[in-house]
PDB file of N, CA and C in Angstrom:
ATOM      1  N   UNK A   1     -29.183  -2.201   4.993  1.00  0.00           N
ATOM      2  CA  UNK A   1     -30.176  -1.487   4.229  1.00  0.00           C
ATOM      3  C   UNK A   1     -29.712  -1.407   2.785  1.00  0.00           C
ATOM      4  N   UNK A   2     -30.311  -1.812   1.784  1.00  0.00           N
ATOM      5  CA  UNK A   2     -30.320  -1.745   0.794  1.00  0.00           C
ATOM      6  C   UNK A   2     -30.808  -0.943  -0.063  1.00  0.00           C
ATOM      7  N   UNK A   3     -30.501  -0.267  -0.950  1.00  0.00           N
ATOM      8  CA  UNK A   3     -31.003   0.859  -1.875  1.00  0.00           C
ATOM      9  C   UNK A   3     -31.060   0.306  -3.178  1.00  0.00           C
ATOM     10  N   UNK A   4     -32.312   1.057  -4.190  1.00  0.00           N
ATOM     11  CA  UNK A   4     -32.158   0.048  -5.330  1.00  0.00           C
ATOM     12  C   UNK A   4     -33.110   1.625  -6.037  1.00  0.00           C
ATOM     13  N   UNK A   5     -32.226   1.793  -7.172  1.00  0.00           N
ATOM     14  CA  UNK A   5     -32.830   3.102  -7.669  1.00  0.00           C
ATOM     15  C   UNK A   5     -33.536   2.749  -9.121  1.00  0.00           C
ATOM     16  N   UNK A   6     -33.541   1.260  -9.392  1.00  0.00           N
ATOM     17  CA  UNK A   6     -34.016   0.650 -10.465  1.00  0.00           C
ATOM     18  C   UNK A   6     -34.084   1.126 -11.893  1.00  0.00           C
ATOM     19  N   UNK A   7     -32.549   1.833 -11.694  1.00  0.00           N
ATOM     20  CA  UNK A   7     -31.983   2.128 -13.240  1.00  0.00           C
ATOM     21  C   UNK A   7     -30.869   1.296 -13.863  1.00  0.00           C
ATOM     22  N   UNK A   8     -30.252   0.477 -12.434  1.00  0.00           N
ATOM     23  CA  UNK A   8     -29.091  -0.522 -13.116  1.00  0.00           C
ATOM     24  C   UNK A   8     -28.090   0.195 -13.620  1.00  0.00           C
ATOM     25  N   UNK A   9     -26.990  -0.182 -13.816  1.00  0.00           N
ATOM     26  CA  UNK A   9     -25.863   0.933 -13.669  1.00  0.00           C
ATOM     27  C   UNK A   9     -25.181   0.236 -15.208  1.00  0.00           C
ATOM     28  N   UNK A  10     -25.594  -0.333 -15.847  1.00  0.00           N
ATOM     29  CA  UNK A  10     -25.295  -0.892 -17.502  1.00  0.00           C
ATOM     30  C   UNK A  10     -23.545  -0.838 -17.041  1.00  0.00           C
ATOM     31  N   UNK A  11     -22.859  -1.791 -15.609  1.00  0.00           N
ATOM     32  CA  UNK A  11     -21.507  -2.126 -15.862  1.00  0.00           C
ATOM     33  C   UNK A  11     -20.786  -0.691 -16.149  1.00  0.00           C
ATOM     34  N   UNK A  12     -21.262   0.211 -15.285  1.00  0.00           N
ATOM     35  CA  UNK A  12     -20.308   1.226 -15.146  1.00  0.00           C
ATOM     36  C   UNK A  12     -20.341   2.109 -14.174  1.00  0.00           C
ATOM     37  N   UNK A  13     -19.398   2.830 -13.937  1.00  0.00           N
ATOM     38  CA  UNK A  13     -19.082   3.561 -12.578  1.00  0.00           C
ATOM     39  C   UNK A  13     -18.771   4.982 -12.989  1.00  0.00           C
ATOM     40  N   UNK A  14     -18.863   5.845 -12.126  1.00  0.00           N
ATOM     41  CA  UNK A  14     -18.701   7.316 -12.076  1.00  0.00           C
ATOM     42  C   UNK A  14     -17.398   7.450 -11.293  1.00  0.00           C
ATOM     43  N   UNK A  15     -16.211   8.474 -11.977  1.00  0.00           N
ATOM     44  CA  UNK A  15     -14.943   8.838 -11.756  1.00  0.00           C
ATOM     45  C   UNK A  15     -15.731   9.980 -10.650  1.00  0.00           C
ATOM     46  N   UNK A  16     -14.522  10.668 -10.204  1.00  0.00           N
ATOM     47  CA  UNK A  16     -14.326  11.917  -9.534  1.00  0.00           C
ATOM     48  C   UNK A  16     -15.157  12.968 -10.044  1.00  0.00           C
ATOM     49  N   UNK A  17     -14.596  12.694 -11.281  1.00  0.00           N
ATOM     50  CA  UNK A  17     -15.385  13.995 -12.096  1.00  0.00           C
ATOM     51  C   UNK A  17     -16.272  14.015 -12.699  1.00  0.00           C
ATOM     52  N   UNK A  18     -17.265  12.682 -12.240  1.00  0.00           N
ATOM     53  CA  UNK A  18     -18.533  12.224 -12.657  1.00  0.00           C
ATOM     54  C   UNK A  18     -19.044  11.895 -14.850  1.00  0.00           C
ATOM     55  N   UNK A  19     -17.181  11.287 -14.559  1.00  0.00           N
ATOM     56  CA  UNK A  19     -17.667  10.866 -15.842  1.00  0.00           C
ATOM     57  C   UNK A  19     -17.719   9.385 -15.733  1.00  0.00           C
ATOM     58  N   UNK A  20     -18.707   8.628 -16.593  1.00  0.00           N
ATOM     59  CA  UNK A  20     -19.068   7.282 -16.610  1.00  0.00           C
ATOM     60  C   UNK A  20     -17.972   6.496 -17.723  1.00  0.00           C
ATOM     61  N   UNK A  21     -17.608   5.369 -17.156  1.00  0.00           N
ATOM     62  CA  UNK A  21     -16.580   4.325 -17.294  1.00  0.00           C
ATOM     63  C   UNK A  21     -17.057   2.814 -16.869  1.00  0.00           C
ATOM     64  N   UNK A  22     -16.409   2.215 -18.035  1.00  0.00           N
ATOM     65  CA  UNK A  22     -17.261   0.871 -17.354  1.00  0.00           C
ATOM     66  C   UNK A  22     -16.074   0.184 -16.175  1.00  0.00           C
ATOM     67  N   UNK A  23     -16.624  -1.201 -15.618  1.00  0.00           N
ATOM     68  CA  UNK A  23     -16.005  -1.220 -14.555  1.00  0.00           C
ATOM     69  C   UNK A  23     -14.887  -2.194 -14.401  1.00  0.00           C
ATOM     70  N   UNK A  24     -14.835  -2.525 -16.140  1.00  0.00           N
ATOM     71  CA  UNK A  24     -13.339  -3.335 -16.007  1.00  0.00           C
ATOM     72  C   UNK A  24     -12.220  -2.084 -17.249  1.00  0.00           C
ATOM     73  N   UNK A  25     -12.736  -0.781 -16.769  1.00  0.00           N
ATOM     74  CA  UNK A  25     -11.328  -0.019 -17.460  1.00  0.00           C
ATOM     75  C   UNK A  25     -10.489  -0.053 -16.651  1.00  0.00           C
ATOM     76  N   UNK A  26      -9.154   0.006 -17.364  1.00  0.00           N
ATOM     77  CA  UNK A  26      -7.898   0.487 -16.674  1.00  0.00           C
ATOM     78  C   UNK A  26      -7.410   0.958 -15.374  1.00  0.00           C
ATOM     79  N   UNK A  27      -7.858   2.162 -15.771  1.00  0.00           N
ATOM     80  CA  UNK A  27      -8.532   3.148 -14.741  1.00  0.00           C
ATOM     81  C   UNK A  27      -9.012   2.709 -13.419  1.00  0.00           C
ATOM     82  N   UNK A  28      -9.757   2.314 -13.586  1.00  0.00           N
ATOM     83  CA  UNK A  28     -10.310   1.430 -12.726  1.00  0.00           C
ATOM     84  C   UNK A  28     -10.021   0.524 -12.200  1.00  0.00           C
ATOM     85  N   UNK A  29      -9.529  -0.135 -12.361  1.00  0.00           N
ATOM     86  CA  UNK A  29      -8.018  -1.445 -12.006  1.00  0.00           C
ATOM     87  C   UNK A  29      -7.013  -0.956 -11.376  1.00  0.00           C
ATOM     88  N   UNK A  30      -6.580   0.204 -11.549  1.00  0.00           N
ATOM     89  CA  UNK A  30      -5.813   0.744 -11.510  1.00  0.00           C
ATOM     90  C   UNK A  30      -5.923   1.821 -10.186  1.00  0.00           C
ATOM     91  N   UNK A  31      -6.787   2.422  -9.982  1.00  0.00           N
ATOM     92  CA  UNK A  31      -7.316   3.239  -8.439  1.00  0.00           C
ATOM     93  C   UNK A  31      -7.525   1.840  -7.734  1.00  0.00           C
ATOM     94  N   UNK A  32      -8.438   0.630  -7.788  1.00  0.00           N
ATOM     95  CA  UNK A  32      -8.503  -0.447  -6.832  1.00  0.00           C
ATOM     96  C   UNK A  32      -7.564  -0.757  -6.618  1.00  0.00           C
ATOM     97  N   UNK A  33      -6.498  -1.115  -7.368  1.00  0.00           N
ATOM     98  CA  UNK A  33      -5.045  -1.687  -7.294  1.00  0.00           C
ATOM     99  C   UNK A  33      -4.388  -0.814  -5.972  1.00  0.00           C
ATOM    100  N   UNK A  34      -4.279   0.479  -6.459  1.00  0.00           N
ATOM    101  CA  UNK A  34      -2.960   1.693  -5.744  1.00  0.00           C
ATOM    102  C   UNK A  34      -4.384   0.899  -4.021  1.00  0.00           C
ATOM    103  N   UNK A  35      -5.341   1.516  -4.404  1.00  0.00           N
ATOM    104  CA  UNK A  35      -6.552   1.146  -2.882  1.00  0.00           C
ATOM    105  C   UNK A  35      -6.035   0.061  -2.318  1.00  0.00           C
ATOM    106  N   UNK A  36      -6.015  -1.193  -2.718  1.00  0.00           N
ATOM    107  CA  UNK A  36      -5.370  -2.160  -2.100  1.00  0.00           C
ATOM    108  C   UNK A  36      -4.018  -2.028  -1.132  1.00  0.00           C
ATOM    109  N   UNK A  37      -2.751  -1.376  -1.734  1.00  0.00           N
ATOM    110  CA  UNK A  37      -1.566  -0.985  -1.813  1.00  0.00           C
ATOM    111  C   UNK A  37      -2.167  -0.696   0.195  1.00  0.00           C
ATOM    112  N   UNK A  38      -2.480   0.369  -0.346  1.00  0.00           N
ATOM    113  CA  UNK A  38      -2.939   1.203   1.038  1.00  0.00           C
ATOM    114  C   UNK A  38      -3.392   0.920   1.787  1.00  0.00           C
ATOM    115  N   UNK A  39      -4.456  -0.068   2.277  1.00  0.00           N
ATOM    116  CA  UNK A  39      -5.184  -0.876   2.636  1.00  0.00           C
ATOM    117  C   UNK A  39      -4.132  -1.862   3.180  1.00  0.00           C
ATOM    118  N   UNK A  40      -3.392  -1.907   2.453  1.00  0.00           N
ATOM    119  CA  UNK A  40      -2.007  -3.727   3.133  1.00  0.00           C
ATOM    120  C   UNK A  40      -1.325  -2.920   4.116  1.00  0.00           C
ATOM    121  N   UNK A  41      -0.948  -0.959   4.058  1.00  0.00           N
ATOM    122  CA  UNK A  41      -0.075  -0.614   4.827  1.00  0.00           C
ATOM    123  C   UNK A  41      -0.927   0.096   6.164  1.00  0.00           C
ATOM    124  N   UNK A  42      -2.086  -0.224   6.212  1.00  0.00           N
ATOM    125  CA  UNK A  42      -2.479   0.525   7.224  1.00  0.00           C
ATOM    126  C   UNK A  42      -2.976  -0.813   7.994  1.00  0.00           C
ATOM    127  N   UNK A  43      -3.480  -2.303   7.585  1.00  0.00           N
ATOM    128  CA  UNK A  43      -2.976  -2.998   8.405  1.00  0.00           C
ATOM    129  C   UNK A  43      -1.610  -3.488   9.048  1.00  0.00           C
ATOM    130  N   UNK A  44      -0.458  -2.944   8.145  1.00  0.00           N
ATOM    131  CA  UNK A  44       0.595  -3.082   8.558  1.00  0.00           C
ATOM    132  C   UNK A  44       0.477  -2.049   9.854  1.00  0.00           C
ATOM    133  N   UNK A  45       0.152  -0.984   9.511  1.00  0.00           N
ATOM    134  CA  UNK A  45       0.502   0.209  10.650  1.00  0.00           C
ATOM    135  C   UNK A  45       0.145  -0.507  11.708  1.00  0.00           C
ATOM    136  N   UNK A  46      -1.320  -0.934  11.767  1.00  0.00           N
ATOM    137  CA  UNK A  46      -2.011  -1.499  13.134  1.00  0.00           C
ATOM    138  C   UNK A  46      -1.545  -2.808  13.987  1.00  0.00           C
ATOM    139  N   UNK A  47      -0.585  -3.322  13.117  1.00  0.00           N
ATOM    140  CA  UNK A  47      -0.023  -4.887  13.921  1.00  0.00           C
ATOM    141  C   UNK A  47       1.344  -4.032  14.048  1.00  0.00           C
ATOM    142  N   UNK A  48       1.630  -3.119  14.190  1.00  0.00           N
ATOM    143  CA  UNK A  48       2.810  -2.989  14.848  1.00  0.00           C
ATOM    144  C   UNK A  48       3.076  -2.080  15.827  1.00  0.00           C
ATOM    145  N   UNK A  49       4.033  -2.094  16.615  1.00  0.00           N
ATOM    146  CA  UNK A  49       4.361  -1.541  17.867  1.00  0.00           C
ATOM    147  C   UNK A  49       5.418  -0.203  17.623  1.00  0.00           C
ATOM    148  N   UNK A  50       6.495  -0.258  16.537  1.00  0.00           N
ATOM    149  CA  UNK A  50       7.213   0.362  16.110  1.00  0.00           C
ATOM    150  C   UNK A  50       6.344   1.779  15.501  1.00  0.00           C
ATOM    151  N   UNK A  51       7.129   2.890  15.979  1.00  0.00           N
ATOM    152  CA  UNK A  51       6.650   3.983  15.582  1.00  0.00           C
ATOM    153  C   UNK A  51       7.600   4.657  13.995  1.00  0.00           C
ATOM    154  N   UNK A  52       8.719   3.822  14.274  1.00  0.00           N
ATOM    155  CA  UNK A  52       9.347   4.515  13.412  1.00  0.00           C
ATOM    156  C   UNK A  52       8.766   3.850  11.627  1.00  0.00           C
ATOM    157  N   UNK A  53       7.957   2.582  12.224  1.00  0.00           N
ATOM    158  CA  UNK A  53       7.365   1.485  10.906  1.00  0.00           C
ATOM    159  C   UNK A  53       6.316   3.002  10.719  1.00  0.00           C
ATOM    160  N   UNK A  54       5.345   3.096  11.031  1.00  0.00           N
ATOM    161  CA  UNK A  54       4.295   4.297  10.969  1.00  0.00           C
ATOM    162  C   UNK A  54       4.656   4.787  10.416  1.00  0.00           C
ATOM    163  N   UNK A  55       5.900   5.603  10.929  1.00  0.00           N
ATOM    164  CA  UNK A  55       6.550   7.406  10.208  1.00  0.00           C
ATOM    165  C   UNK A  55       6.674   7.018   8.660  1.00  0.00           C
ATOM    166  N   UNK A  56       7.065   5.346   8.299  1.00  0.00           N
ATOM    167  CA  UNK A  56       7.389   5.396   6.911  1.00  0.00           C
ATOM    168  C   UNK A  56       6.072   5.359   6.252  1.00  0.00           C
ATOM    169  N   UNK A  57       4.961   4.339   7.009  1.00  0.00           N
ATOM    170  CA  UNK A  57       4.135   4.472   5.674  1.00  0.00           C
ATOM    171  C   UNK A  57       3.385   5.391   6.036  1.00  0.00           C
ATOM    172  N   UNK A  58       3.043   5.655   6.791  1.00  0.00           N
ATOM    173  CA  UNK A  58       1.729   7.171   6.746  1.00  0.00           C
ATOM    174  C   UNK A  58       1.948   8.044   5.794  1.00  0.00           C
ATOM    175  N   UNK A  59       3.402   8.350   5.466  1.00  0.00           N
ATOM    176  CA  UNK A  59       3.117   9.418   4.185  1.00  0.00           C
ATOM    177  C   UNK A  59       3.095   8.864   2.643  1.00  0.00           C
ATOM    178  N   UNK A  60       3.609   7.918   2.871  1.00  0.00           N
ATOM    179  CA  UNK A  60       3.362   6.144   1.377  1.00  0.00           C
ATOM    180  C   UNK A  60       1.657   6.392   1.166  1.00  0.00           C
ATOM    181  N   UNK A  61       0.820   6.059   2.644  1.00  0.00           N
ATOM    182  CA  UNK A  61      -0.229   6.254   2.058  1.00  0.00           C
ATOM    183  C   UNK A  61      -1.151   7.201   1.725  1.00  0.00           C
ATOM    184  N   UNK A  62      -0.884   8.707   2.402  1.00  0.00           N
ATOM    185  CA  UNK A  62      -0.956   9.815   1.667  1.00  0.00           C
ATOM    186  C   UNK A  62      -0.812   9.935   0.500  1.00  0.00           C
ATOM    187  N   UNK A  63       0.452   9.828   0.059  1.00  0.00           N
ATOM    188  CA  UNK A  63       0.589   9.710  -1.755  1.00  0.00           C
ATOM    189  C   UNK A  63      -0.259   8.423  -2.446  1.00  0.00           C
ATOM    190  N   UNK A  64      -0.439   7.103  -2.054  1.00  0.00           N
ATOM    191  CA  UNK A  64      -1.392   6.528  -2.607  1.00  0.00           C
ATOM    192  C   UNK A  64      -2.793   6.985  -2.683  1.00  0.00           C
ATOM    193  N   UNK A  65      -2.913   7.471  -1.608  1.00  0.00           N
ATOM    194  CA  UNK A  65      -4.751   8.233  -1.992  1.00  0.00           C
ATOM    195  C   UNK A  65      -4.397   9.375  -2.773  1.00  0.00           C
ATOM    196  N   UNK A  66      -3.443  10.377  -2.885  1.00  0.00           N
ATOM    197  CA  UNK A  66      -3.865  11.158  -4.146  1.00  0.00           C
ATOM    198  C   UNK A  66      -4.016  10.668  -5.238  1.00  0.00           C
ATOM    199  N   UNK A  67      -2.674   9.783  -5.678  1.00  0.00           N
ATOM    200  CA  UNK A  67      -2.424   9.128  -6.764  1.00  0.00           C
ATOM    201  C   UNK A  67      -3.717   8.429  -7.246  1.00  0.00           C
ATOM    202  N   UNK A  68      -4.673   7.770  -6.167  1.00  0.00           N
ATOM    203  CA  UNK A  68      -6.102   6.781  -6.584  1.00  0.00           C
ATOM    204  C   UNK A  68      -6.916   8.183  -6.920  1.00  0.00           C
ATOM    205  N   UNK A  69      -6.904   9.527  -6.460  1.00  0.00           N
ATOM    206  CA  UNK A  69      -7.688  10.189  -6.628  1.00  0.00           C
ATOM    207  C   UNK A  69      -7.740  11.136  -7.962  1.00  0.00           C
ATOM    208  N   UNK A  70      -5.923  11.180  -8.436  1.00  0.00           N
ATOM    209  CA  UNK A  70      -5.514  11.501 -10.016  1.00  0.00           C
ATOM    210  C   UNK A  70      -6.330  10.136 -10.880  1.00  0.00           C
ATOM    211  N   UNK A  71      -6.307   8.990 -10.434  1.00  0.00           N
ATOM    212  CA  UNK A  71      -6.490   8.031 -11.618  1.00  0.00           C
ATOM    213  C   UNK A  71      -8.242   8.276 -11.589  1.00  0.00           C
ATOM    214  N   UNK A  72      -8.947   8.227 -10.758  1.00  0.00           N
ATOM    215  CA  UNK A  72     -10.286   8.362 -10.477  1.00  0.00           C
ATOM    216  C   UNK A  72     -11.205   9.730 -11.298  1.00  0.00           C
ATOM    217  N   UNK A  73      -9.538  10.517 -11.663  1.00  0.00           N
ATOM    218  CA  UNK A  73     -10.429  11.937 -12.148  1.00  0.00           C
ATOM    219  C   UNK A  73      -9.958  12.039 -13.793  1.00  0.00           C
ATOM    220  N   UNK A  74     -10.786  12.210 -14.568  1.00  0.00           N
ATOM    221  CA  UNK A  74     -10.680  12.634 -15.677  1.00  0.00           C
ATOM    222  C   UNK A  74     -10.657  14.246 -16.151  1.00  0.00           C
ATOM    223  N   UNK A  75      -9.650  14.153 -17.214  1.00  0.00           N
ATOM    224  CA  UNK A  75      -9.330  15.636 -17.891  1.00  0.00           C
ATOM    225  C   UNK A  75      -8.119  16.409 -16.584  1.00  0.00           C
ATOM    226  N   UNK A  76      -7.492  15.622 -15.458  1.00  0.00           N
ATOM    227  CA  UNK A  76      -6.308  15.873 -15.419  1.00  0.00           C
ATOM    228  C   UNK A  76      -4.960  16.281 -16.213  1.00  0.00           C
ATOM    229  N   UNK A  77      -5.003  16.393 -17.372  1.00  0.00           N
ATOM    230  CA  UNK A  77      -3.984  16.449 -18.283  1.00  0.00           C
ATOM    231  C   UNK A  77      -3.131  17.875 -18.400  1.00  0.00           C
ATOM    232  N   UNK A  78      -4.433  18.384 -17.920  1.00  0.00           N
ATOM    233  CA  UNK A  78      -3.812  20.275 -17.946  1.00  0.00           C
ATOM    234  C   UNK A  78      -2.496  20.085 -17.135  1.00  0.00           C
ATOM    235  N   UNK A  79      -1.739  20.793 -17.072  1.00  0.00           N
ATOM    236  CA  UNK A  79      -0.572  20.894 -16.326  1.00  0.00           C
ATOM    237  C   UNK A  79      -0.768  21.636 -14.985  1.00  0.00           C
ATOM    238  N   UNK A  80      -0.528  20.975 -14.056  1.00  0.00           N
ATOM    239  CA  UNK A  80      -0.336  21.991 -12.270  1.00  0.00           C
ATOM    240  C   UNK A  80      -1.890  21.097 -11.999  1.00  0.00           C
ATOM    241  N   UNK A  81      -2.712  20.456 -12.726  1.00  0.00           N
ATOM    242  CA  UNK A  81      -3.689  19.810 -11.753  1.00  0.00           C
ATOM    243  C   UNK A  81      -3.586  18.350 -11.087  1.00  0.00           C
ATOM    244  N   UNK A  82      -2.310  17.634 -11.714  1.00  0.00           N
ATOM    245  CA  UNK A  82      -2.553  16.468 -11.385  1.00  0.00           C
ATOM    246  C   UNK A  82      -2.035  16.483  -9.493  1.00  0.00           C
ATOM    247  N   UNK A  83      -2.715  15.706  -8.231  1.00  0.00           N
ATOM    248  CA  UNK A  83      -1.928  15.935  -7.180  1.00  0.00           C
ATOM    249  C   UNK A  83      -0.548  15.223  -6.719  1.00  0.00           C
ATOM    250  N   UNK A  84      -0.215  13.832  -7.884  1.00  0.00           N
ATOM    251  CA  UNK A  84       0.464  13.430  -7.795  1.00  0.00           C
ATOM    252  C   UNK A  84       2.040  14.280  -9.144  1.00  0.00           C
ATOM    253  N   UNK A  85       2.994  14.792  -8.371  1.00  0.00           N
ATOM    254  CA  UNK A  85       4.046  15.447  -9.592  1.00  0.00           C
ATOM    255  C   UNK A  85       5.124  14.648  -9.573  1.00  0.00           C
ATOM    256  N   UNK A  86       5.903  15.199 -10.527  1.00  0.00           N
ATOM    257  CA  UNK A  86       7.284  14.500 -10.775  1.00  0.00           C
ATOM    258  C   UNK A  86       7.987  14.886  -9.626  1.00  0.00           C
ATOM    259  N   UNK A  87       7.632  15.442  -8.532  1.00  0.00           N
ATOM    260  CA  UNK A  87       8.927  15.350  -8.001  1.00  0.00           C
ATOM    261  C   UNK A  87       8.527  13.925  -6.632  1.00  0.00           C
ATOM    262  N   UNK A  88       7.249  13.758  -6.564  1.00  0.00           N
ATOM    263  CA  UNK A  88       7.205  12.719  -6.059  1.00  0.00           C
ATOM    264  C   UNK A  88       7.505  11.308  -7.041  1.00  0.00           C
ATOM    265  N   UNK A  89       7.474  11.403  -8.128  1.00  0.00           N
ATOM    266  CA  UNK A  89       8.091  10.163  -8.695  1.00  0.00           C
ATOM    267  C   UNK A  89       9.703  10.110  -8.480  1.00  0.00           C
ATOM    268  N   UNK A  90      10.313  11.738  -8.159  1.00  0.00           N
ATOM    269  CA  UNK A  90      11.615  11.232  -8.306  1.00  0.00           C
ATOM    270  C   UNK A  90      12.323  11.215  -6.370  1.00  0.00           C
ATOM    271  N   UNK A  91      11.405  11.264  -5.502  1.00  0.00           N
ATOM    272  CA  UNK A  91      11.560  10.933  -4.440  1.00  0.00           C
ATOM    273  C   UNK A  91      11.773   9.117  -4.348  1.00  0.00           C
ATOM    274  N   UNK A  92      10.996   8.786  -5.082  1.00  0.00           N
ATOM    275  CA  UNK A  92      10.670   7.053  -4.883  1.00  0.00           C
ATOM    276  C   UNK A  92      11.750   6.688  -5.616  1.00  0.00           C
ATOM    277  N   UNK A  93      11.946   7.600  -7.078  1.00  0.00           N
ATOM    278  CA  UNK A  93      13.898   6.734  -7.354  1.00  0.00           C
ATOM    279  C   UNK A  93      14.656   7.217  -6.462  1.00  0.00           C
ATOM    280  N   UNK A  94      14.143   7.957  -5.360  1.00  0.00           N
ATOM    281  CA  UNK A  94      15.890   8.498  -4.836  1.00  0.00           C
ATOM    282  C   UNK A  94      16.115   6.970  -3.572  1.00  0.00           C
TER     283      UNK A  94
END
């Protein structure tokens, strides 16, 4: 079924926070990208037998969907809103 609201979307997309962006920003590259990421580890999850493979990425891809959901939202900048923090960046150097 197809929907067609015959306003045409003039090459742009709506963030989280329903602000309009066209559809080759950054941004945007950038949530598809981390999406992908996530997407490779949950077919990983499903071709395997190992539980202990699971335990690692299930929470990998938890933090990739916030992280797509910080890049997706605009005016994050305030401090204490973003869901991705430094202390998960400094889990991944540890």
């Amino acid at each position: 079924m197809k929907v067609y609201t015959k306003t045409g979307d003039q090459g742009q997309t709506s963030l989280l926070s329903k602000q309009r962006v066209y559809k080759d920003d950054d941004r945007v590259h950038a949530y598809g990208t981390v999406d992908e990421a996530s997407s490779a580890m949950g077919l990983a999850k499903s071709l395997t037998q190992k539980e202990w493979v699971v335990n690692i990425i299930h929470p990998i891809q938890v933090e990739l969907i916030s992280l797509a959901a910080d890049l997706a939202t605009e005016g994050t900048e305030d401090a204490g809103k973003y869901r991705i923090s430094e202390s998960h960046v400094q889990t991944l150097r540890a």
